[in-house]
PDB file of N, CA and C in Angstrom:
ATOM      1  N   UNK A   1      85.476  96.834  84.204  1.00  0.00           N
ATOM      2  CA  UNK A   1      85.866  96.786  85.608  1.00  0.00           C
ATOM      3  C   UNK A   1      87.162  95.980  85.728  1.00  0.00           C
ATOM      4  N   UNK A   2      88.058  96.644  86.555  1.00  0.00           N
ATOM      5  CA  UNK A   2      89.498  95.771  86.796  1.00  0.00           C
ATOM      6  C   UNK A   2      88.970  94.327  87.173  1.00  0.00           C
ATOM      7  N   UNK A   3      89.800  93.245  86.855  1.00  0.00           N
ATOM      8  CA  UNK A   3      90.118  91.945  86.849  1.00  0.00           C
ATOM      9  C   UNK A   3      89.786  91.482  88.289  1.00  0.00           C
ATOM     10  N   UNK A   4      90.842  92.570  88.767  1.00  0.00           N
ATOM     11  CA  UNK A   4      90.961  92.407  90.545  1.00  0.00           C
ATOM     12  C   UNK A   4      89.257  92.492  91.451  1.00  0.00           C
ATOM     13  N   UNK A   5      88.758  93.476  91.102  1.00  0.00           N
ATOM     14  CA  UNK A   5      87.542  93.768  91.525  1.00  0.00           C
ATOM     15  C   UNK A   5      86.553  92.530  92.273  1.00  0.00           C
ATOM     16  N   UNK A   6      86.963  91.644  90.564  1.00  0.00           N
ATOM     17  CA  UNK A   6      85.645  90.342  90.712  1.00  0.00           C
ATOM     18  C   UNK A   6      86.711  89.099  90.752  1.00  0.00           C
ATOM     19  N   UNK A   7      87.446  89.234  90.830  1.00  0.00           N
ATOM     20  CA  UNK A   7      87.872  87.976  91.499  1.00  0.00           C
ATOM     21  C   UNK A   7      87.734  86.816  92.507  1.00  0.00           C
ATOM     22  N   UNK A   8      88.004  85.795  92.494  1.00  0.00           N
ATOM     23  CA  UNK A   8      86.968  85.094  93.621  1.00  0.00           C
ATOM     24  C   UNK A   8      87.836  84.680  94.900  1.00  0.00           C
ATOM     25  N   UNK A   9      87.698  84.479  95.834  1.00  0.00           N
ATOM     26  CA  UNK A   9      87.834  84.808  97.846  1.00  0.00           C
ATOM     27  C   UNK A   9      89.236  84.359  97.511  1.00  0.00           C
ATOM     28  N   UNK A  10      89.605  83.174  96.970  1.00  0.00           N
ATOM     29  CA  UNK A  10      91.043  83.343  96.959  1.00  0.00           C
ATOM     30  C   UNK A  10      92.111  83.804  96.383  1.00  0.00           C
ATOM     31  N   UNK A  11      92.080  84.646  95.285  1.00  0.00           N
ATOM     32  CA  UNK A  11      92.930  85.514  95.084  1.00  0.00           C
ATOM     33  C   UNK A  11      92.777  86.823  95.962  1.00  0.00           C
ATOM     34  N   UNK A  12      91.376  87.052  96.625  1.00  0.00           N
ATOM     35  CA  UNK A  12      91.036  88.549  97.254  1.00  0.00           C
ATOM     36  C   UNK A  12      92.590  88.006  98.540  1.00  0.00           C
ATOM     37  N   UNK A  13      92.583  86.768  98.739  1.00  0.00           N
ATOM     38  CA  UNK A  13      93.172  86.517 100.025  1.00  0.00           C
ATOM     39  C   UNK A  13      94.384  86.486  99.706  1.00  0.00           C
ATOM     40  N   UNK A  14      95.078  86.377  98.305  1.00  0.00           N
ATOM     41  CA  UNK A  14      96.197  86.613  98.229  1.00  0.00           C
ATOM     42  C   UNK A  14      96.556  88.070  98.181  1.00  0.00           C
ATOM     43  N   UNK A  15      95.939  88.778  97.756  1.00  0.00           N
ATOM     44  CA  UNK A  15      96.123  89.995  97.863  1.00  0.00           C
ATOM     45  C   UNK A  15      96.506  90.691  99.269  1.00  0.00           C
ATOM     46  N   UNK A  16      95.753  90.435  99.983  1.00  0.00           N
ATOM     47  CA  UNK A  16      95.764  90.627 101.170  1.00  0.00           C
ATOM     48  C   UNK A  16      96.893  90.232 101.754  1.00  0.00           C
ATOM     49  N   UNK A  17      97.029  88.771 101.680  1.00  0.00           N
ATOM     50  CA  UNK A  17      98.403  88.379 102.300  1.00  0.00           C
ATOM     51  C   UNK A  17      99.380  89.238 101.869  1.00  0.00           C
ATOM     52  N   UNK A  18      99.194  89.529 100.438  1.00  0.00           N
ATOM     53  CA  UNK A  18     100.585  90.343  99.838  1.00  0.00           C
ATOM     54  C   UNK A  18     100.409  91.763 100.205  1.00  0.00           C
ATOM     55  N   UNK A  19      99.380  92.143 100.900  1.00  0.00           N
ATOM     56  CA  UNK A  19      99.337  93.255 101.883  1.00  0.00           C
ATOM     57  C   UNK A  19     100.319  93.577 102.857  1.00  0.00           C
ATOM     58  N   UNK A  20      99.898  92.839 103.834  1.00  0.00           N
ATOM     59  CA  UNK A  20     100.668  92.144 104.772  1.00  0.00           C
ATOM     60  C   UNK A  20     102.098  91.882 104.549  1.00  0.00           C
ATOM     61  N   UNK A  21     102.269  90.937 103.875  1.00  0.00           N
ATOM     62  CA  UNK A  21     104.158  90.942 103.519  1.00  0.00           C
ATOM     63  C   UNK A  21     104.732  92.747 103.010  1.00  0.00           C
ATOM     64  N   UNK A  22     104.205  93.052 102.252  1.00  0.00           N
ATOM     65  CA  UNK A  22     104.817  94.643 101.990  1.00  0.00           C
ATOM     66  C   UNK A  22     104.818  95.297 103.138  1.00  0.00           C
ATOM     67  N   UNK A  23     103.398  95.443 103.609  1.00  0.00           N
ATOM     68  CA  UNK A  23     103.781  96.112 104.976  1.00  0.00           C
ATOM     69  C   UNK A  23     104.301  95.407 105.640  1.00  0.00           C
ATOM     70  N   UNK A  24     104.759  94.300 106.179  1.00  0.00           N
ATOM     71  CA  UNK A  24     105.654  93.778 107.082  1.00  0.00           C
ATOM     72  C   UNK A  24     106.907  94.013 106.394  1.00  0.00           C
ATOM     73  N   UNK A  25     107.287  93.992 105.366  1.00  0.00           N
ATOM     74  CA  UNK A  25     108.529  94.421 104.779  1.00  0.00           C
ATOM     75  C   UNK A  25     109.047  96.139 104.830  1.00  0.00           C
ATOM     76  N   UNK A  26     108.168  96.905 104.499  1.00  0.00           N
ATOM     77  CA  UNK A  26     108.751  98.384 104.407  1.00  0.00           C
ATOM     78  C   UNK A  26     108.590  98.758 105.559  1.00  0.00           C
ATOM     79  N   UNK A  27     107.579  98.606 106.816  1.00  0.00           N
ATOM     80  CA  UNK A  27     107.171  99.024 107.874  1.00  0.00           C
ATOM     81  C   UNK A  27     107.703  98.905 109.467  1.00  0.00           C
ATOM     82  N   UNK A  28     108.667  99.528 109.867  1.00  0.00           N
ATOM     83  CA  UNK A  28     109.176  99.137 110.854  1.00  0.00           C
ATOM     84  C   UNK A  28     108.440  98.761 112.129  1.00  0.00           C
ATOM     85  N   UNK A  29     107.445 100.004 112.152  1.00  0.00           N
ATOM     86  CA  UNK A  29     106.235  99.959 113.411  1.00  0.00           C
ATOM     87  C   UNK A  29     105.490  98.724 112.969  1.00  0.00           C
ATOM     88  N   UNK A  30     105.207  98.038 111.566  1.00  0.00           N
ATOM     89  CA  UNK A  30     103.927  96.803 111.713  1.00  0.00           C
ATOM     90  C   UNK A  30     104.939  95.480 112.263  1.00  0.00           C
ATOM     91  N   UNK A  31     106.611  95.330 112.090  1.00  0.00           N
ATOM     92  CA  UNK A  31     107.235  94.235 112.746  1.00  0.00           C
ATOM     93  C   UNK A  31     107.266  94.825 113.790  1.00  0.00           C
ATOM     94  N   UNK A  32     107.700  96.058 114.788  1.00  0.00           N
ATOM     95  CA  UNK A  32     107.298  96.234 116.526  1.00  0.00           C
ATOM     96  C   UNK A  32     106.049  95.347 116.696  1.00  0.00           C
ATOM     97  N   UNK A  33     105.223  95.397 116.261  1.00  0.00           N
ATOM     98  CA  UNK A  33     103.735  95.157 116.879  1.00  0.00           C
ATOM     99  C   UNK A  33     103.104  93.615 116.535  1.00  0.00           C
ATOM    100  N   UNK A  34     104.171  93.013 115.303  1.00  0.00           N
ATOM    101  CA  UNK A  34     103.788  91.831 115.099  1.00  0.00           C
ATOM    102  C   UNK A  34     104.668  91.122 116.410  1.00  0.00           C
ATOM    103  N   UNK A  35     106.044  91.587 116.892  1.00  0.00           N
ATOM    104  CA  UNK A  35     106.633  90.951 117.468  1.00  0.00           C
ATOM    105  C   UNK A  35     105.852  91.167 118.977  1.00  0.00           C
ATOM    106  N   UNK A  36     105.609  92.604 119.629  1.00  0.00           N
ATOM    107  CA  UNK A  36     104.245  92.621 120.311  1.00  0.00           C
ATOM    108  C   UNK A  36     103.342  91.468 120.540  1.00  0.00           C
ATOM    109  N   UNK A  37     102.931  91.089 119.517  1.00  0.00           N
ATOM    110  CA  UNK A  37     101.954  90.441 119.380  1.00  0.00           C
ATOM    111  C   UNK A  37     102.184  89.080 119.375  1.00  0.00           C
ATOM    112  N   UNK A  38     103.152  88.480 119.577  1.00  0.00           N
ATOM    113  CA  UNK A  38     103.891  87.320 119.126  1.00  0.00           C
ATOM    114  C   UNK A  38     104.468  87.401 120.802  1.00  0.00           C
ATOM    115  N   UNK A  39     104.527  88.098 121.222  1.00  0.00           N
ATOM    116  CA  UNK A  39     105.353  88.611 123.232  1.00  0.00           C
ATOM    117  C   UNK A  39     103.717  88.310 124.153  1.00  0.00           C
ATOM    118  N   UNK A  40     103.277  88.912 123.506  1.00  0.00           N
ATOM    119  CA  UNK A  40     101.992  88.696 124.811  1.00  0.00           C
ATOM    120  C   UNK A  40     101.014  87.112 124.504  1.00  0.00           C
ATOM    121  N   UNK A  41     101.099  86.764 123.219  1.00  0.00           N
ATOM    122  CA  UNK A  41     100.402  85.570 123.035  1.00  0.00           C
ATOM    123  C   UNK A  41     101.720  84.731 124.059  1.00  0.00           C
ATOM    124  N   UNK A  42     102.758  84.937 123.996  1.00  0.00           N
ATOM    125  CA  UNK A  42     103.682  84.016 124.796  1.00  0.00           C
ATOM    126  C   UNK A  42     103.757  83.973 125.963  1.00  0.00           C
ATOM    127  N   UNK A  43     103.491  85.492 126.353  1.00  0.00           N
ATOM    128  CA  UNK A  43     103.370  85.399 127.951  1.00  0.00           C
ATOM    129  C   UNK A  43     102.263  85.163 128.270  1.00  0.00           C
ATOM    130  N   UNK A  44     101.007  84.978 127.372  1.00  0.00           N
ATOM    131  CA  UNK A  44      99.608  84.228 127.939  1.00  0.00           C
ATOM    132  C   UNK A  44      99.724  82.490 127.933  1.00  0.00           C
ATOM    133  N   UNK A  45     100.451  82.063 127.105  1.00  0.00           N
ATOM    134  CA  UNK A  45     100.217  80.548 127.196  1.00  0.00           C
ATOM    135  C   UNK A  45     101.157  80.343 128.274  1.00  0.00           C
ATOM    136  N   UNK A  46     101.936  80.970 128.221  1.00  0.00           N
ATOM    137  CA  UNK A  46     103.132  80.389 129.713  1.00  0.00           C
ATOM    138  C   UNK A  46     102.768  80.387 130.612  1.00  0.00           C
ATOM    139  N   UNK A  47     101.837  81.608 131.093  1.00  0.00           N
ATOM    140  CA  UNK A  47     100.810  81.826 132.285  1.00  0.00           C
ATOM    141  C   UNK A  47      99.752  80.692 132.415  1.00  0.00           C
ATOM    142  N   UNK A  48      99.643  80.099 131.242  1.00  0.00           N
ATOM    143  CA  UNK A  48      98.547  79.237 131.459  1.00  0.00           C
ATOM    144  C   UNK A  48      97.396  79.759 131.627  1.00  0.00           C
ATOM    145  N   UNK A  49      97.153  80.853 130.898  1.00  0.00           N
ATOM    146  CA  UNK A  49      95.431  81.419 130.784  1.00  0.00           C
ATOM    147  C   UNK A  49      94.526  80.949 130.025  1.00  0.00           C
ATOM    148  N   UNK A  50      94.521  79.722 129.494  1.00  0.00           N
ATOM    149  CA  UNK A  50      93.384  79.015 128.966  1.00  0.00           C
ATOM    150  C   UNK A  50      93.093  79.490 127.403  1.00  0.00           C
ATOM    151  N   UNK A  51      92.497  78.304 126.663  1.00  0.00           N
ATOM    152  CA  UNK A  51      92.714  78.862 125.049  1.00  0.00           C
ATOM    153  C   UNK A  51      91.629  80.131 125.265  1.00  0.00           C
ATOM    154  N   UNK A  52      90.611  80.509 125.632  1.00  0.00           N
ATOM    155  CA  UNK A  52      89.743  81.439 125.694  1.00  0.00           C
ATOM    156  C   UNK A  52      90.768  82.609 125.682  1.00  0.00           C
ATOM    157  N   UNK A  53      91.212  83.045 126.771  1.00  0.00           N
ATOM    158  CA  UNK A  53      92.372  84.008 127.323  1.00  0.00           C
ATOM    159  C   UNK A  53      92.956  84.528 126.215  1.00  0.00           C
ATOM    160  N   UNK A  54      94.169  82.969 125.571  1.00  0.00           N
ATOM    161  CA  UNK A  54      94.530  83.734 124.644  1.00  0.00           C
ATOM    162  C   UNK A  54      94.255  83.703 123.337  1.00  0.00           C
ATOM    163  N   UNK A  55      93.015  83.407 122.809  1.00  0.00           N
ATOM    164  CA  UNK A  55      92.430  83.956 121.597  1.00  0.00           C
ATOM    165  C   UNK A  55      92.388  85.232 121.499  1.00  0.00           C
ATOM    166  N   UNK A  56      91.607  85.795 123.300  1.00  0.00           N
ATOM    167  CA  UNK A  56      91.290  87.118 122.930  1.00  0.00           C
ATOM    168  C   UNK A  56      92.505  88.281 122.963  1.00  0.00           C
ATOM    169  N   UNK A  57      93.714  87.623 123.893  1.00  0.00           N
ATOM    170  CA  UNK A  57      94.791  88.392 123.643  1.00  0.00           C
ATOM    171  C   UNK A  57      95.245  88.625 122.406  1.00  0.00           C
ATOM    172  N   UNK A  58      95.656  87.214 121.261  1.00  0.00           N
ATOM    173  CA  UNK A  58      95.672  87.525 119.882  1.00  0.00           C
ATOM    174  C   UNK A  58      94.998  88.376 119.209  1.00  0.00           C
ATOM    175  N   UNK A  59      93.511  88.134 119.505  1.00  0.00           N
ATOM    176  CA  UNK A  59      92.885  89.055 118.594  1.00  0.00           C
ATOM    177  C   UNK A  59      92.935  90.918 119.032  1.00  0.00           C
ATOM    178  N   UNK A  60      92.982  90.949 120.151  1.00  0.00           N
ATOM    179  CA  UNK A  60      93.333  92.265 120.650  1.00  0.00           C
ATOM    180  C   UNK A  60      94.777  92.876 119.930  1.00  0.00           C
ATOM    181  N   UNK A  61      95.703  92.586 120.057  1.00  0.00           N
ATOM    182  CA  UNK A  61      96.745  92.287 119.605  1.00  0.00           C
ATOM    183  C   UNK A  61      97.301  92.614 117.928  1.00  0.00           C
ATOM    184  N   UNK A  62      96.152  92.828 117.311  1.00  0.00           N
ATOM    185  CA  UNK A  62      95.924  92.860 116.215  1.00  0.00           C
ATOM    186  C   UNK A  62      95.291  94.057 115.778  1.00  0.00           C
ATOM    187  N   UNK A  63      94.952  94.424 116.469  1.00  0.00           N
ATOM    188  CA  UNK A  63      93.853  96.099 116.920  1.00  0.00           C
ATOM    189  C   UNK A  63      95.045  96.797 116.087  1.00  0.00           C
ATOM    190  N   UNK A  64      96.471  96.579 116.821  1.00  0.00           N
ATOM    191  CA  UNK A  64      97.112  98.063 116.451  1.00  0.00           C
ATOM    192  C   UNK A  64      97.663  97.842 114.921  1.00  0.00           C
ATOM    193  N   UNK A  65      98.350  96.581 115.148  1.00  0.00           N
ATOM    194  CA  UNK A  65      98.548  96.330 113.722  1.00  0.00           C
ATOM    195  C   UNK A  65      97.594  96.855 112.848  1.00  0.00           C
ATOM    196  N   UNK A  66      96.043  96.776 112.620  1.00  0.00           N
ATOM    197  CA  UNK A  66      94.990  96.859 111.727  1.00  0.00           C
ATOM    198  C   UNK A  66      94.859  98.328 111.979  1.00  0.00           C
ATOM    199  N   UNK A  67      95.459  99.141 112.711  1.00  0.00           N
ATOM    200  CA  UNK A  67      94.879 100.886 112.757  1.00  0.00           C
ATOM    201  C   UNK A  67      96.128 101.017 111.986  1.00  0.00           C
ATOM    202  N   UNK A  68      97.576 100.678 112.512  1.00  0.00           N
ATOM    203  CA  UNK A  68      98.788 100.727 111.463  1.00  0.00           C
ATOM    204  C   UNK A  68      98.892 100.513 110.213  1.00  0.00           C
ATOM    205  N   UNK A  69      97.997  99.651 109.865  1.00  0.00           N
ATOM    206  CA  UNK A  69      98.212  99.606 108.081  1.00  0.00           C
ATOM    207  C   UNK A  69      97.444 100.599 107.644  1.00  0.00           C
ATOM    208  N   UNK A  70      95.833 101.035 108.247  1.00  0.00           N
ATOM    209  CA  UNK A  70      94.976 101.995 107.740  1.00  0.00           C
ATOM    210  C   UNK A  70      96.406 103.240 108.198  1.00  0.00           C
ATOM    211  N   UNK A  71      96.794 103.463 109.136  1.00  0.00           N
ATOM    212  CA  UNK A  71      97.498 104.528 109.071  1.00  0.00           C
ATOM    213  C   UNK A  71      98.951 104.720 107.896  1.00  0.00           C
ATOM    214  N   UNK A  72      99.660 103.849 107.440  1.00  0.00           N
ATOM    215  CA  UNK A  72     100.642 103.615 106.796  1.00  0.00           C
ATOM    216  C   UNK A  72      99.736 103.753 105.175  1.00  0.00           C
ATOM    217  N   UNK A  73      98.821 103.000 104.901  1.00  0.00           N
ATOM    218  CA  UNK A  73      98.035 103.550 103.398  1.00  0.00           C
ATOM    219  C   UNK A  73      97.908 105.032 103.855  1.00  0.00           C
ATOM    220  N   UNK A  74      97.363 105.463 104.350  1.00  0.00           N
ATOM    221  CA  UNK A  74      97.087 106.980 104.426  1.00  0.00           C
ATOM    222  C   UNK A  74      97.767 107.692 104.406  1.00  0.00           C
ATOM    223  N   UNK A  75      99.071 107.807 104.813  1.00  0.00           N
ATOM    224  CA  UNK A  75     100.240 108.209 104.792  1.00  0.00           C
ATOM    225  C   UNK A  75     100.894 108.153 103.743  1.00  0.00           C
ATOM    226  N   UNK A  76     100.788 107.092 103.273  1.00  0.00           N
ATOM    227  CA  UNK A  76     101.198 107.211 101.520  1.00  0.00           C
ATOM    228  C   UNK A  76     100.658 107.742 100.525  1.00  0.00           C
ATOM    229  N   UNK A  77      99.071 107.704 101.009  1.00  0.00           N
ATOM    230  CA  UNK A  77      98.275 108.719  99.813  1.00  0.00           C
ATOM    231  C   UNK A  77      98.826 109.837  99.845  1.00  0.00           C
ATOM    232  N   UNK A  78      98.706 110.451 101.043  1.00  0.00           N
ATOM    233  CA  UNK A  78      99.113 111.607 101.349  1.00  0.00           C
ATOM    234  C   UNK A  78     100.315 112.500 100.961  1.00  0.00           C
ATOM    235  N   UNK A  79     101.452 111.420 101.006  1.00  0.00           N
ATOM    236  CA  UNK A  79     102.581 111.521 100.385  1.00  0.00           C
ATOM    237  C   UNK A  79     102.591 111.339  98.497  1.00  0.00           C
ATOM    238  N   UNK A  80     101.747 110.968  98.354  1.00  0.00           N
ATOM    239  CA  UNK A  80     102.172 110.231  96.899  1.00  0.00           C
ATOM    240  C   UNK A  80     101.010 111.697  96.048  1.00  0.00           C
ATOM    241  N   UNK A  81      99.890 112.515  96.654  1.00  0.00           N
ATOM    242  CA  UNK A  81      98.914 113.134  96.529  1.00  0.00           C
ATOM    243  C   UNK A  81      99.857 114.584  96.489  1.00  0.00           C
ATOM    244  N   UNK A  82     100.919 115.096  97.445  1.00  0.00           N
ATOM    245  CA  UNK A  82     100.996 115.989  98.047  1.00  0.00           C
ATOM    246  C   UNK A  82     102.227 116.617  97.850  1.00  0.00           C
ATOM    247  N   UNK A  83     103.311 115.122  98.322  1.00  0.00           N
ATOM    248  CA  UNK A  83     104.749 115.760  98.036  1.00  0.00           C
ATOM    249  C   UNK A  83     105.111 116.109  99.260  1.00  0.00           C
ATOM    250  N   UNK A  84     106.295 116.430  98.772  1.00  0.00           N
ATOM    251  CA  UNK A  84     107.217 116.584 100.206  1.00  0.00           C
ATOM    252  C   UNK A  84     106.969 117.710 100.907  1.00  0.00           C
ATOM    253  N   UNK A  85     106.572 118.496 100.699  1.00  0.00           N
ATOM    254  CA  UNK A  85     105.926 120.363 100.482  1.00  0.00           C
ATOM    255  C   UNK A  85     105.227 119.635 102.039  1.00  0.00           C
ATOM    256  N   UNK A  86     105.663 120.849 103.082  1.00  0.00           N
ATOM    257  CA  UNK A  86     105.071 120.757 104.455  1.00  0.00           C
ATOM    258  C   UNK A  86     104.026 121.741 104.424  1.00  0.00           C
ATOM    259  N   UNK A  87     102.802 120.951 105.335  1.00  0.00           N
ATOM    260  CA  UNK A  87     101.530 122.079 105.054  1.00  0.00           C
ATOM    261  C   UNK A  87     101.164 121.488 106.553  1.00  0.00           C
ATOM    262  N   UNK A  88     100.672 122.485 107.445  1.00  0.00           N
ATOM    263  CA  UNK A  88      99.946 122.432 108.600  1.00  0.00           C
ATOM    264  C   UNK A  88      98.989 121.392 108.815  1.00  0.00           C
ATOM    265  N   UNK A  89      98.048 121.042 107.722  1.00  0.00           N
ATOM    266  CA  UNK A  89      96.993 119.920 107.838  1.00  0.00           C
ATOM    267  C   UNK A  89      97.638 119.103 107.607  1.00  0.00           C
ATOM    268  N   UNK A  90      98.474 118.936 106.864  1.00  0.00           N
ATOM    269  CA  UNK A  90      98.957 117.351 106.517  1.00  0.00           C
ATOM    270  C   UNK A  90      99.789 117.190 108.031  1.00  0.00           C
ATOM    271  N   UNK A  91     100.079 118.208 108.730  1.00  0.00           N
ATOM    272  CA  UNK A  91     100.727 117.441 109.779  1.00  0.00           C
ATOM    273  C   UNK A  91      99.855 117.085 110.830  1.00  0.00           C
ATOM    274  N   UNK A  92      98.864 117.306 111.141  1.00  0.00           N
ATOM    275  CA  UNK A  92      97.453 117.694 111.636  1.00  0.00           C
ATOM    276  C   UNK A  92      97.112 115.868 111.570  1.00  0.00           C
ATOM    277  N   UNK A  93      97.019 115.805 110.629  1.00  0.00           N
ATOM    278  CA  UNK A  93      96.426 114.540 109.856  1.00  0.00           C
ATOM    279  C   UNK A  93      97.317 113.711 110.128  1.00  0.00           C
ATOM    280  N   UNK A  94      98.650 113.494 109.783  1.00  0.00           N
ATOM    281  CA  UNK A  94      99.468 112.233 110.272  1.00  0.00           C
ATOM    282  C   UNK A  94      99.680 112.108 112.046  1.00  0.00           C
ATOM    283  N   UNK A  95      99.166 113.327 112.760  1.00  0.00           N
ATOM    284  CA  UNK A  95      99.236 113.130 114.204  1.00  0.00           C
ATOM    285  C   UNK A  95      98.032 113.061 113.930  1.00  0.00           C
ATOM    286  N   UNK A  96      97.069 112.745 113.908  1.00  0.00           N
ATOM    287  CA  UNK A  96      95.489 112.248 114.274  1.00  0.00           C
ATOM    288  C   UNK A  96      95.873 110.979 113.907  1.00  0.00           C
ATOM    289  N   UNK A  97      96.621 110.254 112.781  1.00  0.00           N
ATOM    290  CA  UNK A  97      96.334 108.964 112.779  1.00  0.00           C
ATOM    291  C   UNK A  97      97.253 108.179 113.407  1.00  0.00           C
ATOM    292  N   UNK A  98      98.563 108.813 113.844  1.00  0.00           N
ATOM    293  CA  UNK A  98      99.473 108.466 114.827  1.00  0.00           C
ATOM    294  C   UNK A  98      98.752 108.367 116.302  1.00  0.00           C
ATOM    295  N   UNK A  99      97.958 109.198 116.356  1.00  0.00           N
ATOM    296  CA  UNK A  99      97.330 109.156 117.709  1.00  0.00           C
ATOM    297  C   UNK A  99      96.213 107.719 117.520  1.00  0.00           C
ATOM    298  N   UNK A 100      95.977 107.588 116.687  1.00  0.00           N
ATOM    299  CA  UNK A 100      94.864 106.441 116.513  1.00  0.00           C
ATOM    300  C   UNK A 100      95.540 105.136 116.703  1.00  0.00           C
ATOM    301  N   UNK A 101      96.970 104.875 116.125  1.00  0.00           N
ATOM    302  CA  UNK A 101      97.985 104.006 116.748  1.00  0.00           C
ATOM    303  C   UNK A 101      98.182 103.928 117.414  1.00  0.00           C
ATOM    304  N   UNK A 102      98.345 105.029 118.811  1.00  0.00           N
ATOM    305  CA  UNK A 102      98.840 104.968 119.689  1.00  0.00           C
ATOM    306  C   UNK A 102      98.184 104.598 120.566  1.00  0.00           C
ATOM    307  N   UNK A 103      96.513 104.739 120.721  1.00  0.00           N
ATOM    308  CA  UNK A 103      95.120 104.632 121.409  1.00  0.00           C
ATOM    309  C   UNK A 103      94.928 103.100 121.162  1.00  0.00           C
ATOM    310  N   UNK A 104      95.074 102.507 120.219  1.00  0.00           N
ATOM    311  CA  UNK A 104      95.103 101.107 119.696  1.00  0.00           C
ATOM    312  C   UNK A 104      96.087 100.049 120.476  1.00  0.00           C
ATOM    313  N   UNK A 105      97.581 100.636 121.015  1.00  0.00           N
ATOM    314  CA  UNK A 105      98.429 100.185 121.280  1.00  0.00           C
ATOM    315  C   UNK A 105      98.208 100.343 123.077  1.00  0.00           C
ATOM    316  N   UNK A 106      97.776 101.142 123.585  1.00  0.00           N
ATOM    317  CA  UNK A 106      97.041 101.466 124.890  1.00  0.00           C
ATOM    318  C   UNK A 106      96.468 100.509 125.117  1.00  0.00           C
ATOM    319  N   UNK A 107      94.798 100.649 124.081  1.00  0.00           N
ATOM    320  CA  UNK A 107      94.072  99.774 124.780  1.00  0.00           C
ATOM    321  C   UNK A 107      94.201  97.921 124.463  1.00  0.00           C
ATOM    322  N   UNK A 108      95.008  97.628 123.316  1.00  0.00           N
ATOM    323  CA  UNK A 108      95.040  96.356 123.349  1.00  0.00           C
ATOM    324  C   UNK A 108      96.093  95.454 124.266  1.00  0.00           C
ATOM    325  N   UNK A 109      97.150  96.299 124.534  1.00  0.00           N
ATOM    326  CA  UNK A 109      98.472  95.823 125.514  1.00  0.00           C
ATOM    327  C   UNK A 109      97.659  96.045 126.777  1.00  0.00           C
ATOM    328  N   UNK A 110      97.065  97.098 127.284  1.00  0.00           N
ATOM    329  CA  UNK A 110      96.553  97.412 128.434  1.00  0.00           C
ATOM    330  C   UNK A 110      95.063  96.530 128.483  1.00  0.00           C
ATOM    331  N   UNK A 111      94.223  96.230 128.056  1.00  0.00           N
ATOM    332  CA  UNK A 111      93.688  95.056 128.400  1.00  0.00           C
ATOM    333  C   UNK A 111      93.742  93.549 128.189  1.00  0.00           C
ATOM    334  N   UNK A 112      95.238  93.123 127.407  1.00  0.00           N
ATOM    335  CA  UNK A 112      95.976  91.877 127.264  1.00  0.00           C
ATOM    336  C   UNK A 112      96.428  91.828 128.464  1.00  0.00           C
ATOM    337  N   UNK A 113      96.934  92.614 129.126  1.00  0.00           N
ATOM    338  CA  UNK A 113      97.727  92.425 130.629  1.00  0.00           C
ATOM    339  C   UNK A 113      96.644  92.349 131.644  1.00  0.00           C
ATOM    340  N   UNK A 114      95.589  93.197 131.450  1.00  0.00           N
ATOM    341  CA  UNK A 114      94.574  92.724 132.010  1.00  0.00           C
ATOM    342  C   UNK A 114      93.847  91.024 132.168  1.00  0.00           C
ATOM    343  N   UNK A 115      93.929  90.912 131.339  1.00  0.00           N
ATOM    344  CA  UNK A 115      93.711  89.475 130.786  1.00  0.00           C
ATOM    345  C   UNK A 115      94.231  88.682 131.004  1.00  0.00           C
ATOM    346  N   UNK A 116      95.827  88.930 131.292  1.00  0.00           N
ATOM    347  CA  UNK A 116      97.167  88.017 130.972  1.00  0.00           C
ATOM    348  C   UNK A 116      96.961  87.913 132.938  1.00  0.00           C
ATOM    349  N   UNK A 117      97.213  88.849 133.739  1.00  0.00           N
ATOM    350  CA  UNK A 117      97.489  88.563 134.868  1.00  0.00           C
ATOM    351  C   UNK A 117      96.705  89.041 135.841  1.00  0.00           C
ATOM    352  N   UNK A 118      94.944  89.059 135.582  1.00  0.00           N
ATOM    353  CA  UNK A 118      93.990  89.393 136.390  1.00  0.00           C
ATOM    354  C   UNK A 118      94.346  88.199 137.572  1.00  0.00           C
ATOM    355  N   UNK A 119      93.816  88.356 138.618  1.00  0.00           N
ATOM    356  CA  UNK A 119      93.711  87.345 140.141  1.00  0.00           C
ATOM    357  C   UNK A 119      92.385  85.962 139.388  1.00  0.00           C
ATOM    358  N   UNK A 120      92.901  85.108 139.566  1.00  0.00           N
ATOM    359  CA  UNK A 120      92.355  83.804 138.989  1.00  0.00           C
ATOM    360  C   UNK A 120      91.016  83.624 140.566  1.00  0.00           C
ATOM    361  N   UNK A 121      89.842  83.577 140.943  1.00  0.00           N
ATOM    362  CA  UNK A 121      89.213  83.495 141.470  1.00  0.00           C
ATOM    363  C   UNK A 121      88.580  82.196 141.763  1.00  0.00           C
TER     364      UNK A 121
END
């Protein structure tokens, strides 16, 4: 069994991080959405919505990013599986998971603003 497999929580976490940096490096859409995400945590503390508020804005916030990387691996299988060769499903397939980005980016901006500037009661 690879090395990697059984490794213990902190190298799994470097990995990961080094997830993260590649895709933040090759990925134009995962820096939109980190900076996203870095815009609404700002306009929640400025608002003064309470640490509750914006935990959950952060973590919302993160929704699209986390459908974007599953969509960006998939996209590369796909590419790396397939080739440049255009085929009907494969386009099928990168708009289903584009659409899954896009549903992600809906509902986490659209209930951060919810969040961010509901009427304080």
């Amino acid at each position: 069994m690879p090395k990697w497999k059984n490794s213990n929580l902190l190298d799994k976490t470097g990995y990961s991080l080094n997830g993260l940096r590649c895709a933040f490096i090759s990925e134009k859409a995962i820096r939109n959405e980190s900076i996203g995400l870095f815009i609404m945590v700002l306009i929640a503390v400025a608002r003064q919505t309470g640490l509750w508020t914006t935990t959950a804005v952060f973590i919302l916030c993160l929704l699209p990013i986390t459908i974007e990387l599953i969509n960006t691996s998939a996209e590369i299988l796909i590419d790396m599986r397939l080739g440049p060769i255009f085929r009907e499903e494969v386009k099928m397939i990168k708009d289903m998971l584009s659409a899954a980005v896009f549903l992600s980016l809906c509902i986490a901006y659209g209930l951060s603003f919810l969040l961010i500037f509901r009427p304080h009661i």
